[in-house]
Protein backbone atom coordinates (compact mmCIF):
# COMPACT_ATOMS: atom_id res chain seq x y z
CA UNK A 1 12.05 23.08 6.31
CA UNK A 2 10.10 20.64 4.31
CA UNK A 3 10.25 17.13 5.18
CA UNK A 4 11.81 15.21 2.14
CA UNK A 5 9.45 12.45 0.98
CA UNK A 6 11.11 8.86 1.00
CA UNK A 7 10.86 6.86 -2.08
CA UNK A 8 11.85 3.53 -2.58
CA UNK A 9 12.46 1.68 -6.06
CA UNK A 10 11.76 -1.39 -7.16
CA UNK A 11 13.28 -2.16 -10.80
CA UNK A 12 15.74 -5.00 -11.82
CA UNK A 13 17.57 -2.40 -14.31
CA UNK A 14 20.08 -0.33 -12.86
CA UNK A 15 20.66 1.83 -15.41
CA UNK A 16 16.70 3.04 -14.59
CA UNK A 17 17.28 2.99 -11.18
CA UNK A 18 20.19 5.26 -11.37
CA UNK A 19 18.29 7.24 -13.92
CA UNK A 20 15.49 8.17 -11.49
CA UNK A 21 17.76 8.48 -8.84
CA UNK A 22 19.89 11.72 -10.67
CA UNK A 23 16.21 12.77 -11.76
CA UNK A 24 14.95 12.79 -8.21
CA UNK A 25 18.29 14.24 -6.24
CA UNK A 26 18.31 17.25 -8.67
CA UNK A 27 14.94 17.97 -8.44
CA UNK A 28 15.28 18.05 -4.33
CA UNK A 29 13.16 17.33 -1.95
CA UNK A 30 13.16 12.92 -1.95
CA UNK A 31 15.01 10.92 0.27
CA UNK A 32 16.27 7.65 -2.46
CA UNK A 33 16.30 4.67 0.10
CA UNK A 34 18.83 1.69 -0.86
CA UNK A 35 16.53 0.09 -4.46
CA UNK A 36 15.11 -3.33 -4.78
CA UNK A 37 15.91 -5.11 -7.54
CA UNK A 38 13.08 -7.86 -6.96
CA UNK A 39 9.77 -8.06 -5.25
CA UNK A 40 10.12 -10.81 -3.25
CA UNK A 41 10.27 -9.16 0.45
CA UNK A 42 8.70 -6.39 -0.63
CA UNK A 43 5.90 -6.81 1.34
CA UNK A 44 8.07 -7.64 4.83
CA UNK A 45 10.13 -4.75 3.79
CA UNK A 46 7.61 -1.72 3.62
CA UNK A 47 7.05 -1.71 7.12
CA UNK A 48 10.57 -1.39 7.95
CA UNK A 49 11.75 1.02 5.62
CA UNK A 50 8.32 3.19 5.52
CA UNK A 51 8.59 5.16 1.95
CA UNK A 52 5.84 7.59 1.21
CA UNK A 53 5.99 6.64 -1.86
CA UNK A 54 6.51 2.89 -4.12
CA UNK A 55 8.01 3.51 -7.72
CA UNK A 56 7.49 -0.55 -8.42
CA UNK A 57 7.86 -1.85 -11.63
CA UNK A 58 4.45 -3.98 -12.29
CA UNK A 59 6.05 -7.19 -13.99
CA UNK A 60 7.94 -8.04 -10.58
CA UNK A 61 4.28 -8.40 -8.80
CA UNK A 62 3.88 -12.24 -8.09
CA UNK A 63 0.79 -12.92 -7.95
CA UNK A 64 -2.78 -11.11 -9.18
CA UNK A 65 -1.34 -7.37 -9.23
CA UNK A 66 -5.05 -6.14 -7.69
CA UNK A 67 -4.69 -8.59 -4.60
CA UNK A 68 -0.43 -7.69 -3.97
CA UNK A 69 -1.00 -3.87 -4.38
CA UNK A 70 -4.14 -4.12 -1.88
CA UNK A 71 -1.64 -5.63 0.36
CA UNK A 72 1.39 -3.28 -0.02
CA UNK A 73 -1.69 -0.54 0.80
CA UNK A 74 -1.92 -2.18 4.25
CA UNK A 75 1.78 -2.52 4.65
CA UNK A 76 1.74 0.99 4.10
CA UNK A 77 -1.31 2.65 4.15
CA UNK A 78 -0.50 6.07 3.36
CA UNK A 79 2.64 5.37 0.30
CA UNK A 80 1.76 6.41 -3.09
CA UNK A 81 2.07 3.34 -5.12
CA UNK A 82 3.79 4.38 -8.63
CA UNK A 83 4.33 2.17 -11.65
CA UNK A 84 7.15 1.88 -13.47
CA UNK A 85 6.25 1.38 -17.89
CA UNK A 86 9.02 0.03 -20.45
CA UNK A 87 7.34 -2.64 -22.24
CA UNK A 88 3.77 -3.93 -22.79
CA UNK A 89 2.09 -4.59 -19.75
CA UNK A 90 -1.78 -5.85 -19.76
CA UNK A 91 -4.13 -3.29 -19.32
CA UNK A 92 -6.15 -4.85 -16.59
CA UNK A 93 -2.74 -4.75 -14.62
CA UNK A 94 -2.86 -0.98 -15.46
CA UNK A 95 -5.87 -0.80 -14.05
CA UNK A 96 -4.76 -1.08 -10.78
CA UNK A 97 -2.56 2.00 -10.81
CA UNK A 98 -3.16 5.37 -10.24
CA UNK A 99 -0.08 6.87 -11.39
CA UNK A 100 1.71 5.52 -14.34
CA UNK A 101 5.59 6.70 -15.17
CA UNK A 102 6.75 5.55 -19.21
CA UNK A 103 10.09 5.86 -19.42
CA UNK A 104 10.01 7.72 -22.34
CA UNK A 105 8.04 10.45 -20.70
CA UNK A 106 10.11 14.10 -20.17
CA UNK A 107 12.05 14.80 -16.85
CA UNK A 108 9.03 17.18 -16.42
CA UNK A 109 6.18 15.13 -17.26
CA UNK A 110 7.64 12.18 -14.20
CA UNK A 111 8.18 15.01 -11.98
CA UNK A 112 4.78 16.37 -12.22
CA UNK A 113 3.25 13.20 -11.78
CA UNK A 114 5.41 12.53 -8.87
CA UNK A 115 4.35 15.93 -7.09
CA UNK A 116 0.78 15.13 -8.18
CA UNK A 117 0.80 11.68 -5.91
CA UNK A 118 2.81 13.11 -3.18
CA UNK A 119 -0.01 16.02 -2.84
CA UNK A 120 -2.82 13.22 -3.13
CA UNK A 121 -1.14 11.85 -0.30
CA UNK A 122 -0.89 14.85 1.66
CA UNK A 123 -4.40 15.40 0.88
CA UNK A 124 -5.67 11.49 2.39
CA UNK A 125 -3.43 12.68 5.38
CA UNK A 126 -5.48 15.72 6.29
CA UNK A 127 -8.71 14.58 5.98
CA UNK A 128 -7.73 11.75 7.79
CA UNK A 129 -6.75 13.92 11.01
CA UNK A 130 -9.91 15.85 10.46
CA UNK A 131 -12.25 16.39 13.81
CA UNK A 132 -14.57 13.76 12.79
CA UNK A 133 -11.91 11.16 12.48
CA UNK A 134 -9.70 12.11 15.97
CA UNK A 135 -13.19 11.44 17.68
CA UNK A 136 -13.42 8.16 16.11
CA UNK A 137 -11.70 5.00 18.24
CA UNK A 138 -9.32 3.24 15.71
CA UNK A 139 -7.85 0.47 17.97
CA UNK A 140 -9.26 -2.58 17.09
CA UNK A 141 -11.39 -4.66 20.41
CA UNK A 142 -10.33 -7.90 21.17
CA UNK A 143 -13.27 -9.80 19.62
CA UNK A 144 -12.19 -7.36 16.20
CA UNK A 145 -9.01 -8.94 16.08
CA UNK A 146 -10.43 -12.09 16.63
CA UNK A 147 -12.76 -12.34 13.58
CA UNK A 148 -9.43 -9.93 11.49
CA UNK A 149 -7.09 -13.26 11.94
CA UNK A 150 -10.02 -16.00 11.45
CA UNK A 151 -10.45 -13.75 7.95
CA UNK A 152 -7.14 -13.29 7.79
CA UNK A 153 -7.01 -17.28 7.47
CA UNK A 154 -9.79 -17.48 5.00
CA UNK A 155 -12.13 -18.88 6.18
CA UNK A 156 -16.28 -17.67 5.61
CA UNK A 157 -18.54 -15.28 7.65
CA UNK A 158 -20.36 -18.45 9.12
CA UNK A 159 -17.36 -20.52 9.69
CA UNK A 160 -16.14 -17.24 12.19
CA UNK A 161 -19.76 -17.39 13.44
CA UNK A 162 -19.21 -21.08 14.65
CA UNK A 163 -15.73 -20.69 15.57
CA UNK A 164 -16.70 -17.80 18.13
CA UNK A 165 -20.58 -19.13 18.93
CA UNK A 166 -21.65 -15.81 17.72
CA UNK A 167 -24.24 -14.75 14.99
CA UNK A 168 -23.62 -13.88 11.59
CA UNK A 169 -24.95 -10.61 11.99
CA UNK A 170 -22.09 -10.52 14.51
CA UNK A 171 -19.47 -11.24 12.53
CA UNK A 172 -20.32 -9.05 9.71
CA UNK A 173 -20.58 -6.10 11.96
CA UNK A 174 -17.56 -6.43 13.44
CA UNK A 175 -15.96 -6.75 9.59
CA UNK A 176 -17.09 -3.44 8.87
CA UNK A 177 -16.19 -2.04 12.40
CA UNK A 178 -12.26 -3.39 11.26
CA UNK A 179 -12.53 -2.28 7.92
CA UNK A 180 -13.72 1.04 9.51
CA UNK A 181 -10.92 1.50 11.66
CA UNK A 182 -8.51 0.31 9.43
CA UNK A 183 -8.86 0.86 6.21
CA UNK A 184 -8.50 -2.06 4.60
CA UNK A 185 -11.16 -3.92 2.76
CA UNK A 186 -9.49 -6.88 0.91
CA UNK A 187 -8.32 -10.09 2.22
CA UNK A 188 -5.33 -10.19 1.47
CA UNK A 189 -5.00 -6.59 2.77
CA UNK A 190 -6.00 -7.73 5.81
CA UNK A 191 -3.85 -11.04 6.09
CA UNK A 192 -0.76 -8.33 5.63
CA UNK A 193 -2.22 -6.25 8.19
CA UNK A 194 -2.74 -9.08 11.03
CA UNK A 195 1.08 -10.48 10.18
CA UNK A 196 2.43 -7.18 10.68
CA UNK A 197 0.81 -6.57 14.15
CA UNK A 198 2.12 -9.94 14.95
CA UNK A 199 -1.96 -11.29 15.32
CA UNK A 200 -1.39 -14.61 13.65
């Protein structure tokens, strides 16, 4: 039997909530966890409740949308992240989405674009268990995950470099060796990621 993908929505309206939900149960095949109505532990949450896929409406985002979405990604690295249209949003906000649902779209058209992320997904997941990649080593070396929580705290490639008396050559190797192994190339991304794997 096919697994059922989770999906987990984020929308203040429940009469679009409950929408989606009869939408997604008839068309079989999701698991609807318990919706959010706000964003605020959204980010604590993820890791918990582990949805393959985020139906979030963009307007709840706190903060830039680019730097929150990069860290819902490391929350959850492999969730399709899916917004959720009714009203004018700005475009560079758009920008940062690679699948869009308008409410006014048919019951065909969301479903379609639904199957379409849940395939990219599948997609990521088998080239990511590809030969090349079981070979590779993707826990992180102590000295790794002590340059991921110095970035983590924001501070520069030389200020790691003096905090650990090593070079800045150093330090910018090992940033690629965790981006490398994790995935993860923003900040922020990376503050989520350190927080979750109780580093800091």
């Amino acid at each position: 039997m096919k697994p059922l993908v989770s999906v987990l929505i984020v929308e203040p309206s429940e009469i679009i909530v409950e929408g989606l939900r009869t939408m997604l149960e008839q068309a079989g095949g999701y698991n609807l966890l318990a919706p959010m109505h706000d964003a605020s532990s959204l980010e604590e949450r993820l890791p918990v409740l582990r949805p393959d896929m985020l139906i979030v409406n963009p307007t709840l985002l706190d903060f830039s949308s680019k730097q929150q979405l990069a860290a819902l990604s490391a929350a959850r690295p492999k969730m399709s992240i899916v917004a959720l249209v009714y009203q004018y949003i700005e475009s560079g906000v758009m920008d940062n989405f690679k699948y869009v649902i308008d409410i006014r779209q048919t019951r065909s058209s969301v479903l379609s674009l639904l199957k379409t992320a849940v395939e990219s997904t599948n997609i990521t997941l088998r080239k990511e268990n590809s030969p090349v990649d079981i070979s590779d080593n993707y826990e992180l070396s102590n000295r790794e995950m002590d340059v991921l929580v110095l970035v983590a705290k924001g501070l520069s490639t030389k200020e790691i470099a003096d905090k650990l008396n090593i070079s800045v050559h150093t330090v910018n190797s090992h940033r690629k060796n965790i981006t490398h192994k994790t995935g993860i190339k923003s900040v922020a991304g990376l503050a989520v990621y350190a927080m979750i794997h109780n580093l800091m």
